[in-house]
Protein backbone atom coordinates (compact mmCIF):
# COMPACT_ATOMS: atom_id res chain seq x y z
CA UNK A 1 -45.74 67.83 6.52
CA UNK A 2 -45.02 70.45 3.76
CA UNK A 3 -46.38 73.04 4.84
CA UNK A 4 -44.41 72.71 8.41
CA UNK A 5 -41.21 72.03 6.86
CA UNK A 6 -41.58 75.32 4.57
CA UNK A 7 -42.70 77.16 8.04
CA UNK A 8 -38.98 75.52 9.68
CA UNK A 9 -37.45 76.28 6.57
CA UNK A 10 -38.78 79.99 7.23
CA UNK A 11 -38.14 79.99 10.57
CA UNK A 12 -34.01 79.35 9.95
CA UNK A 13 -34.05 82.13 7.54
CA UNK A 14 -35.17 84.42 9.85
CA UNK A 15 -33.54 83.57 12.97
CA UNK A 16 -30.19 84.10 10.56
CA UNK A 17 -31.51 87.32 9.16
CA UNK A 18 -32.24 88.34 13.03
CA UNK A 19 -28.47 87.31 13.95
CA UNK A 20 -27.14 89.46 11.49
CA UNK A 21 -29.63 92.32 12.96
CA UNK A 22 -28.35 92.37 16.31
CA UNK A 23 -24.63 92.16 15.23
CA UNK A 24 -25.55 95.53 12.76
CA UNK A 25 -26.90 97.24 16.16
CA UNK A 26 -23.82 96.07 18.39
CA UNK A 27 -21.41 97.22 15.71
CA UNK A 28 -22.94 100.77 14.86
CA UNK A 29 -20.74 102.39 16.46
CA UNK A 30 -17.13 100.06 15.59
CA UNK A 31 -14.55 101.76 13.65
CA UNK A 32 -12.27 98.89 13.35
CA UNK A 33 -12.38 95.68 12.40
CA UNK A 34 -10.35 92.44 11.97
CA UNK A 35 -10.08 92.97 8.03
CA UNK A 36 -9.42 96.75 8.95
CA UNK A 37 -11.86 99.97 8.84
CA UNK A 38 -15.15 100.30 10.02
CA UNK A 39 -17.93 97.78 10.45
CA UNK A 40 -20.11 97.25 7.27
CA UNK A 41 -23.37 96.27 7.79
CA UNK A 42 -24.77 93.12 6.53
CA UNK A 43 -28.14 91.63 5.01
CA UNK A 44 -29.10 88.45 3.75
CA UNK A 45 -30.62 86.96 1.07
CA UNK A 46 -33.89 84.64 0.89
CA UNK A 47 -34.35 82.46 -2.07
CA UNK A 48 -37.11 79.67 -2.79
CA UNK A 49 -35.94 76.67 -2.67
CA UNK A 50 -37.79 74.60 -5.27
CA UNK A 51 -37.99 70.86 -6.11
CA UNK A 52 -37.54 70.00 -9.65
CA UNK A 53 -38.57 66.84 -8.98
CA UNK A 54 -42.14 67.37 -8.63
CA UNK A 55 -44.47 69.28 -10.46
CA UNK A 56 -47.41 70.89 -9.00
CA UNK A 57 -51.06 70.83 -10.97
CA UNK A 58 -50.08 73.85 -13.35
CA UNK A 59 -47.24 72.24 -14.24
CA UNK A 60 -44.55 73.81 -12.12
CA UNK A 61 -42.38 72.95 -9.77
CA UNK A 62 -43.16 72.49 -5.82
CA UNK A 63 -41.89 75.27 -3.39
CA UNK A 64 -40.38 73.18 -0.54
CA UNK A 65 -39.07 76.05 1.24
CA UNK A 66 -36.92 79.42 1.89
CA UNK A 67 -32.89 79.64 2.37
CA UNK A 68 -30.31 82.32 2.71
CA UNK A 69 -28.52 82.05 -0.78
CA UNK A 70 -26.13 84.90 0.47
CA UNK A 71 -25.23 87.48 3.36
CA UNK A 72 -24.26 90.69 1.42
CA UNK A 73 -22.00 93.75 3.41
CA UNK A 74 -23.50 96.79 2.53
CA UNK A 75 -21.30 99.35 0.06
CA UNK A 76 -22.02 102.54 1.08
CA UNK A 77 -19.72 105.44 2.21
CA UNK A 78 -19.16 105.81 6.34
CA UNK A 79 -20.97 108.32 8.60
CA UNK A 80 -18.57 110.76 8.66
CA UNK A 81 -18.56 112.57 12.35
CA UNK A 82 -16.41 114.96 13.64
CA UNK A 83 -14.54 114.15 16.61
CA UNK A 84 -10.71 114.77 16.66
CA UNK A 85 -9.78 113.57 19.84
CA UNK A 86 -10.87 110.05 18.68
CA UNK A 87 -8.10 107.54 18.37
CA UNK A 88 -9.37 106.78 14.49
CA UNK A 89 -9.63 110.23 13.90
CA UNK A 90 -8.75 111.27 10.41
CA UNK A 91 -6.32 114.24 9.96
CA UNK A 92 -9.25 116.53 9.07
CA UNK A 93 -10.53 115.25 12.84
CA UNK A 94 -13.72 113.06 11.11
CA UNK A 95 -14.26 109.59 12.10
CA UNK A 96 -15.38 107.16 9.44
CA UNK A 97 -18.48 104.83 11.46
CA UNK A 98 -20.74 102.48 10.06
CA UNK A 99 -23.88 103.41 7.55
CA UNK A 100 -25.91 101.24 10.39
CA UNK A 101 -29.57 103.67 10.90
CA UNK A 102 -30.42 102.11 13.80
CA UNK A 103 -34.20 103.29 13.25
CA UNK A 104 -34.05 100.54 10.00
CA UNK A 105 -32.23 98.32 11.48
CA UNK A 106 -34.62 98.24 14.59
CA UNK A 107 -37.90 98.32 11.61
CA UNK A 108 -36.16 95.24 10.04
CA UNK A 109 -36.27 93.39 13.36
CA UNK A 110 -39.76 94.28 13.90
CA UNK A 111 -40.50 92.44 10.57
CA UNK A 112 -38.01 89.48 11.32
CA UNK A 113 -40.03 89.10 14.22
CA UNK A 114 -43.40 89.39 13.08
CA UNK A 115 -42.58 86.95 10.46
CA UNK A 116 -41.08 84.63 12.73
CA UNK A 117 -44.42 85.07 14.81
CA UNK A 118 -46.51 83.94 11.53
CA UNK A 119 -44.39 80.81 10.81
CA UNK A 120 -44.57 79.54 14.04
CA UNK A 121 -48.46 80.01 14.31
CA UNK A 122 -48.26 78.27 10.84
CA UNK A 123 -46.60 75.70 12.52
CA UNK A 124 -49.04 75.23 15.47
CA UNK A 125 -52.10 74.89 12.88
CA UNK A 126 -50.73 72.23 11.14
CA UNK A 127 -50.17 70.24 14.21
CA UNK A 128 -53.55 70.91 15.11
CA UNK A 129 -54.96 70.10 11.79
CA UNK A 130 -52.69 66.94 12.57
CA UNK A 131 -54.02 66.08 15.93
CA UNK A 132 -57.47 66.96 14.92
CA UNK A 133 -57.20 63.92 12.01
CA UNK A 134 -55.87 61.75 14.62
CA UNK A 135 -58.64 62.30 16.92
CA UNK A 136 -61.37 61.83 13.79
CA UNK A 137 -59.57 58.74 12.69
CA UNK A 138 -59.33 56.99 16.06
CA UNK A 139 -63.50 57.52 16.61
């Protein structure tokens, strides 16, 4: 059962790391916000999650699984564009948008999903393997 709950551990992380994705594609373009400015785009952060409690053959301690320890906004300067008739057009005309490269952002999804893919097939082989030791021990 480790090895599935590390996959559904897994599986969390990415379906956050895809949320954030989507809302980094939606909001390429926003040039205001709640908190004021422009969007900044966000990221998270994986971590293993160990367990001190039990120590592996080598001596160390178990991974038991992946989490998002943090969901960082990223700190770089706008796009500037020019575009004066804008209504958060700057005096020099320039618009301040989002650093969001929608070619990365659209890379990092293909990753999030791919990795999503493995940890579900992950999942499906070790309730096979289970099934298949069910099967052997009821013969």
């Amino acid at each position: 059962m480790d090895a599935m709950e590390i996959s559904a551990s897994a599986l969390t992380a990415e379906r956050t790391r895809m949320n954030l994705i989507s809302s980094n594609l939606a909001n390429a373009n926003s040039t205001r916000t709640d908190e004021g400015g422009q969007y900044r785009r966000k990221d998270a952060v994986f971590a293993t999650v160990l367990d001190g409690a039990s120590a592996n053959m080598e001596g160390g301690t178990e991974v038991i699984g992946v989490e998002v320890v943090n969901i960082i906004e990223d700190q770089s300067p706008p796009r500037l564009q020019y575009d004066p008739g804008h209504p958060d057009a700057r005096e020099d005309g320039y618009v301040a948008y989002p650093n969001v490269n929608i070619v990365e952002e659209m890379a990092d999804m293909v990753t999030a999903t791919r990795a999503y893919e493995a940890n579900t097939t992950a999942m499906k082989a070790g309730m096979d393997m289970q099934m298949k030791a069910l099967e052997i021990g009821s013969k």
